[in-house]
PDB file of N, CA and C in Angstrom:
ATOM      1  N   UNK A   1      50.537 110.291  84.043  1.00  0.00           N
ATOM      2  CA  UNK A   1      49.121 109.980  84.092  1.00  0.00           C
ATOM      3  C   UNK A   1      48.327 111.302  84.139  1.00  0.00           C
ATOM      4  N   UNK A   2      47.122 111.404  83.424  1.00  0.00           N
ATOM      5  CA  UNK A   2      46.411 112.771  83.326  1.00  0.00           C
ATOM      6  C   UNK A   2      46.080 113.166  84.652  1.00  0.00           C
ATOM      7  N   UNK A   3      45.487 111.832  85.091  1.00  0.00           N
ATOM      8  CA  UNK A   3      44.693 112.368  86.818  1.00  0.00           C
ATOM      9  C   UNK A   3      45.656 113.078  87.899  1.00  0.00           C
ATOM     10  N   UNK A   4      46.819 112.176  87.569  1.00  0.00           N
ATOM     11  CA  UNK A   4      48.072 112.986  88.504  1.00  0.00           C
ATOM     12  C   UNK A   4      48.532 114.254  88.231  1.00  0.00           C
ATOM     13  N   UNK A   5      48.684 114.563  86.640  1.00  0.00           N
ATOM     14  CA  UNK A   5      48.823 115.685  86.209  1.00  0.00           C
ATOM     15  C   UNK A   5      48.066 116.888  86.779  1.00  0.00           C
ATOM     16  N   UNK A   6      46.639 116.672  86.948  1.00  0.00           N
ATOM     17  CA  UNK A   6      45.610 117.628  87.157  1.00  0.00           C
ATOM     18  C   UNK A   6      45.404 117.877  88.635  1.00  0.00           C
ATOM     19  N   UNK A   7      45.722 116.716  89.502  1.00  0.00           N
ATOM     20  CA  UNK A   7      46.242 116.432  90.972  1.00  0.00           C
ATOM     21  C   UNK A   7      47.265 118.153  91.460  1.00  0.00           C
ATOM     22  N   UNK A   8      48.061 117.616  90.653  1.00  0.00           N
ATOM     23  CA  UNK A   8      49.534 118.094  91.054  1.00  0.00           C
ATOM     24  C   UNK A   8      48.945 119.843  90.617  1.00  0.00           C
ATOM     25  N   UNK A   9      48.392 120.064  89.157  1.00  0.00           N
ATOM     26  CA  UNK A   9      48.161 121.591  89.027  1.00  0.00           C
ATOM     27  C   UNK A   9      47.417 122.183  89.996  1.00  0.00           C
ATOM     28  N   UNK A  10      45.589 121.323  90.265  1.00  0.00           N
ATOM     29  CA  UNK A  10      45.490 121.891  91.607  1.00  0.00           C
ATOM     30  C   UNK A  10      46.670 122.718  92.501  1.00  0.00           C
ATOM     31  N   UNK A  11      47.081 121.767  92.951  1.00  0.00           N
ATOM     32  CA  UNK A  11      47.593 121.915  94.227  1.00  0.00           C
ATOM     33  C   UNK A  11      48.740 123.190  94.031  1.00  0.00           C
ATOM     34  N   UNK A  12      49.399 123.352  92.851  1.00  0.00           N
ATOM     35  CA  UNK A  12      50.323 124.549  92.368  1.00  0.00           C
ATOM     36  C   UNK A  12      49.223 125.465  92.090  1.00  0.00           C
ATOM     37  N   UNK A  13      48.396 125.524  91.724  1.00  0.00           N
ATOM     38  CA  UNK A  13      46.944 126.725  91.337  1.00  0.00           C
ATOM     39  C   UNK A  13      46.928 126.783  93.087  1.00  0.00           C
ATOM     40  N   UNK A  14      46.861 126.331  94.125  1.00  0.00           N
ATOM     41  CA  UNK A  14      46.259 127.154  95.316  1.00  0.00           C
ATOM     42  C   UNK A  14      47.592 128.070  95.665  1.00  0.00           C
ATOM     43  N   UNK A  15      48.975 128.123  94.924  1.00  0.00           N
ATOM     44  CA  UNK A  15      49.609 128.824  95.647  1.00  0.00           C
ATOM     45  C   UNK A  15      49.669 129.878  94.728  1.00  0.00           C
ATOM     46  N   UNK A  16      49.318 130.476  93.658  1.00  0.00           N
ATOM     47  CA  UNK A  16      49.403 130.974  92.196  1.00  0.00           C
ATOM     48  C   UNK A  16      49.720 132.450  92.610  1.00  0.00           C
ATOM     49  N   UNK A  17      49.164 132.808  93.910  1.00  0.00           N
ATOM     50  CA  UNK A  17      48.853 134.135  94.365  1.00  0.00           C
ATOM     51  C   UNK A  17      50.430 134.850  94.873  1.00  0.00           C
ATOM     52  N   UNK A  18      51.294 133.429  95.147  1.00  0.00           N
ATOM     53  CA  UNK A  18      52.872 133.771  95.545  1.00  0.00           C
ATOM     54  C   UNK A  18      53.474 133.700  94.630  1.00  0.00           C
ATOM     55  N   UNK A  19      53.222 133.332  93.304  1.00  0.00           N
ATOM     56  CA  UNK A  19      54.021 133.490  92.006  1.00  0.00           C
ATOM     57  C   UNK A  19      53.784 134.344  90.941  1.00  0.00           C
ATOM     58  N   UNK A  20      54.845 134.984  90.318  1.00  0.00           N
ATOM     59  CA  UNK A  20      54.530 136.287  89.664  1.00  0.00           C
ATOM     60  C   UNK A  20      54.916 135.456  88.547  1.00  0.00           C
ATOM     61  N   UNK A  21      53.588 135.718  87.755  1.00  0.00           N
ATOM     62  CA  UNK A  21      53.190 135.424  85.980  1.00  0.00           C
ATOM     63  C   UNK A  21      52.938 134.114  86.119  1.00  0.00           C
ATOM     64  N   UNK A  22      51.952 133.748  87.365  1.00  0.00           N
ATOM     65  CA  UNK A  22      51.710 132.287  87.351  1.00  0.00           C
ATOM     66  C   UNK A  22      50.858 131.438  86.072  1.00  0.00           C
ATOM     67  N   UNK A  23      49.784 132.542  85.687  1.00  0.00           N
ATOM     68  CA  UNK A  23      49.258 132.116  84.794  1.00  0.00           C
ATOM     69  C   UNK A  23      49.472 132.415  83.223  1.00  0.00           C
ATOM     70  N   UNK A  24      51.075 133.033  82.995  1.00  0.00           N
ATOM     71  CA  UNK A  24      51.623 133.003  82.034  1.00  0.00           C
ATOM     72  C   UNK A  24      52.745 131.814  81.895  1.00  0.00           C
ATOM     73  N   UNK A  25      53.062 131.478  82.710  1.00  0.00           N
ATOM     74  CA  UNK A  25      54.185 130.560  83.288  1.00  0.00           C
ATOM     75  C   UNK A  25      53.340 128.749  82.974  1.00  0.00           C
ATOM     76  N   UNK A  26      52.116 129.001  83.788  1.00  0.00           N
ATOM     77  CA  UNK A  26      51.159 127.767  83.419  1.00  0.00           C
ATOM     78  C   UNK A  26      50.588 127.500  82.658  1.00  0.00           C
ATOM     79  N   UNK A  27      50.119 128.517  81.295  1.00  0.00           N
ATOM     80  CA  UNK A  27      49.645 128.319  80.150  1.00  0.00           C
ATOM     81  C   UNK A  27      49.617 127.085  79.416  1.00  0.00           C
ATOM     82  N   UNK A  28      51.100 126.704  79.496  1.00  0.00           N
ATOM     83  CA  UNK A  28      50.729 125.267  78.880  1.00  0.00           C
ATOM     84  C   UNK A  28      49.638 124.019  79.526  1.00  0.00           C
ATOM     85  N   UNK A  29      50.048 124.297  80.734  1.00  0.00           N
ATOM     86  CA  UNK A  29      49.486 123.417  81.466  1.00  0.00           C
ATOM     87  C   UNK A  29      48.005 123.030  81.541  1.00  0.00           C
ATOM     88  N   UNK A  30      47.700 124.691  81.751  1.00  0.00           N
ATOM     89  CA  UNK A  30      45.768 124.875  81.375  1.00  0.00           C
ATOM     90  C   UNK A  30      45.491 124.847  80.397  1.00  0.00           C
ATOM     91  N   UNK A  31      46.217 124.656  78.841  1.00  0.00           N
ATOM     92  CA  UNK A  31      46.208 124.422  77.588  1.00  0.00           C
ATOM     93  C   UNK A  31      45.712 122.772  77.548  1.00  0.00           C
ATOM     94  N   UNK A  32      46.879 122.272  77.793  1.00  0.00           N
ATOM     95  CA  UNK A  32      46.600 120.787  78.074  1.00  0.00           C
ATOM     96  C   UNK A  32      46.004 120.203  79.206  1.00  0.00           C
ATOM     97  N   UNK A  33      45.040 120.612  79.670  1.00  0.00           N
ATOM     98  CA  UNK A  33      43.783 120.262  80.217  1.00  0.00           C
ATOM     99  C   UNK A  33      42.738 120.597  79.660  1.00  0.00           C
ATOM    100  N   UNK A  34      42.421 121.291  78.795  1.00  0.00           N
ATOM    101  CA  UNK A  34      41.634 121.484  77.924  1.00  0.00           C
ATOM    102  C   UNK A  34      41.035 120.439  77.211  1.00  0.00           C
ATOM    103  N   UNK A  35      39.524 119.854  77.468  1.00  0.00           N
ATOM    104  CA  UNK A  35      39.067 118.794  77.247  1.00  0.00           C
ATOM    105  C   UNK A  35      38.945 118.834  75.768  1.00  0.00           C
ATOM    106  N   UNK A  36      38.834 119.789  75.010  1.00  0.00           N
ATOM    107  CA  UNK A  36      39.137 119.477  73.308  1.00  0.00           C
ATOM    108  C   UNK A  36      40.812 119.760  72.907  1.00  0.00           C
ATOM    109  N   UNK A  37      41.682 119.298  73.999  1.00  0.00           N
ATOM    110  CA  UNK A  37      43.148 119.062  73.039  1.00  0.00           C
ATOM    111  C   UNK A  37      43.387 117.703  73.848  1.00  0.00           C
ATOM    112  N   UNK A  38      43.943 117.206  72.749  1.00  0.00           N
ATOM    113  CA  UNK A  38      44.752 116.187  73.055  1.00  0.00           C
ATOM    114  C   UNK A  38      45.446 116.172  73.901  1.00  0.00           C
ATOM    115  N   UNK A  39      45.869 114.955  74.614  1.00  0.00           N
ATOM    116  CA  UNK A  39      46.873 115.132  75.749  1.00  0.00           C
ATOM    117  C   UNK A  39      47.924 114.668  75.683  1.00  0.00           C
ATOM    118  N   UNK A  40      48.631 115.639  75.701  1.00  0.00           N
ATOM    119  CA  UNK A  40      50.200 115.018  74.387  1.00  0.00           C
ATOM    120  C   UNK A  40      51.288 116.391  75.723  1.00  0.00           C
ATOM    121  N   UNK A  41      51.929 115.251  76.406  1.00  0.00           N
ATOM    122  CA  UNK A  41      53.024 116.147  77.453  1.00  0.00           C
ATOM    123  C   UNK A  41      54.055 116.272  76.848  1.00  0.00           C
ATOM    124  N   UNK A  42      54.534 117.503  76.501  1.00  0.00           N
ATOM    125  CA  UNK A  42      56.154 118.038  75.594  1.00  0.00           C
ATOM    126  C   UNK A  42      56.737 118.775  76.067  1.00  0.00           C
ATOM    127  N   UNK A  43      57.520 119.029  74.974  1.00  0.00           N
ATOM    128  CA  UNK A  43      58.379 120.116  76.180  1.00  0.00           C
ATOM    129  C   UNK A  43      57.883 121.016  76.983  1.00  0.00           C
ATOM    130  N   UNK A  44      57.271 121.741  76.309  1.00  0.00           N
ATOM    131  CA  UNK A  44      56.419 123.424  76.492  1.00  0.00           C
ATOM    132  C   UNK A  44      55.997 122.791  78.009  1.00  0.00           C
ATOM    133  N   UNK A  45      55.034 121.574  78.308  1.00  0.00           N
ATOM    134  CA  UNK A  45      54.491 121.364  79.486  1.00  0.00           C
ATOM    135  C   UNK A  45      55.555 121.047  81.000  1.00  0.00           C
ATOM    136  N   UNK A  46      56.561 120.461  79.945  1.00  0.00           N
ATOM    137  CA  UNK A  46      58.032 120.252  81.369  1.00  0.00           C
ATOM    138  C   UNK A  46      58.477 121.307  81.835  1.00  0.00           C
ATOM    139  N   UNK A  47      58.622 121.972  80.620  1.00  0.00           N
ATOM    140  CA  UNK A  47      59.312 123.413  80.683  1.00  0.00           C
ATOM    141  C   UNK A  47      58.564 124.221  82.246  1.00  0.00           C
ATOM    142  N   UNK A  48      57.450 124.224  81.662  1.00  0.00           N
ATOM    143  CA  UNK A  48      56.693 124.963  82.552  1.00  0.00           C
ATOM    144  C   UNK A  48      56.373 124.412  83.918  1.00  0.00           C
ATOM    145  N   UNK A  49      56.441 123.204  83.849  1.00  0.00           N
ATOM    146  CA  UNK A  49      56.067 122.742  85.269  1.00  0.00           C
ATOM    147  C   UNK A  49      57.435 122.270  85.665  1.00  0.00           C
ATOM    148  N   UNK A  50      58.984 122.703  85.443  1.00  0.00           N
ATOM    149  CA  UNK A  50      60.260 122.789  85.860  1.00  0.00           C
ATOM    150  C   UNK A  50      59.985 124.077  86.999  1.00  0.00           C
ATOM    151  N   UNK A  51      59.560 125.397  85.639  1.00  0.00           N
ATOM    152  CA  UNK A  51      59.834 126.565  86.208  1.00  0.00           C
ATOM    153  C   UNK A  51      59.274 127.054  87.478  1.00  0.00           C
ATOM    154  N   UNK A  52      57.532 126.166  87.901  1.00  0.00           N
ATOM    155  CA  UNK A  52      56.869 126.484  88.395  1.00  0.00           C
ATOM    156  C   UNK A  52      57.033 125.571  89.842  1.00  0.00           C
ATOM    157  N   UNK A  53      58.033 124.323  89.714  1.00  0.00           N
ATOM    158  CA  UNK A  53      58.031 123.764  90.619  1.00  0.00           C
ATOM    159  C   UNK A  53      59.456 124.295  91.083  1.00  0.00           C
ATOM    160  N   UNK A  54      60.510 125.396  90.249  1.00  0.00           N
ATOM    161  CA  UNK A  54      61.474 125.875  90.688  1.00  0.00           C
ATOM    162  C   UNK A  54      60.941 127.091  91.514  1.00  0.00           C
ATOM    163  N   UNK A  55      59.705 127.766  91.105  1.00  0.00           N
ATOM    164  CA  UNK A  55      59.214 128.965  91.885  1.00  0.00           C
ATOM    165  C   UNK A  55      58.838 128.282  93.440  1.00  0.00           C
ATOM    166  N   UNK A  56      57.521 127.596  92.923  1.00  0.00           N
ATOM    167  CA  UNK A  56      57.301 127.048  94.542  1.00  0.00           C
ATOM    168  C   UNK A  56      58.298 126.528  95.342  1.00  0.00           C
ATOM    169  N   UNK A  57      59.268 126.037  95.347  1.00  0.00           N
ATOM    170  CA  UNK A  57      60.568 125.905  95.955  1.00  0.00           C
ATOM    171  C   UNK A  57      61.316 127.127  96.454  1.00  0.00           C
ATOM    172  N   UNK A  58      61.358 127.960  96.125  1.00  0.00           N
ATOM    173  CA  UNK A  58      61.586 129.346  96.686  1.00  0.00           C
ATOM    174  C   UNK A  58      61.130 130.230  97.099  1.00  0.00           C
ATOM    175  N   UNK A  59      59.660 129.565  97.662  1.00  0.00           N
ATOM    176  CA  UNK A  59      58.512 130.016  98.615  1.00  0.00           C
ATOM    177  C   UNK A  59      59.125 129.995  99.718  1.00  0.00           C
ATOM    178  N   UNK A  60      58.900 131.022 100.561  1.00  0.00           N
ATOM    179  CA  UNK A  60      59.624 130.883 101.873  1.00  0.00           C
ATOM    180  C   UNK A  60      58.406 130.542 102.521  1.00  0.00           C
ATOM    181  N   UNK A  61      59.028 129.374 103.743  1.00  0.00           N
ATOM    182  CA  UNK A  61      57.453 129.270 104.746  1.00  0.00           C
ATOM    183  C   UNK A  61      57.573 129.754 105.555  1.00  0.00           C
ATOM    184  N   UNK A  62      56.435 129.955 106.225  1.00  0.00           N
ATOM    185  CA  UNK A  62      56.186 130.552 107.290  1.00  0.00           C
ATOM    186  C   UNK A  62      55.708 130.636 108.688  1.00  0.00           C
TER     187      UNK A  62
END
């Protein structure tokens, strides 16, 4: 669902500052939120939100 989609980036965008090449890594993501593209989820967007939910997972807390 888009709304969840955009839910979920929020919430990975407030940690962006603990991930190195967050906003090379998320490109797709802020691509496809882009209110003149279509919203068409493919690989490129799994890919990236695999890698990024493999980074935040190896956030140490604190």
């Amino acid at each position: 669902c888009y709304i969840d989609d955009i839910i979920i980036f929020r919430l990975t965008n407030y940690y962006q500052r603990f991930v190195k090449k967050f906003s090379v890594i998320a490109k797709p993501l802020i691509i496809l939120m882009d209110k003149d593209q279509p919203y068409t989820w493919g690989c490129k967007q799994q890919h990236a939100f695999d890698i990024l939910k493999q980074k935040l997972d190896s956030i140490l807390v604190l």
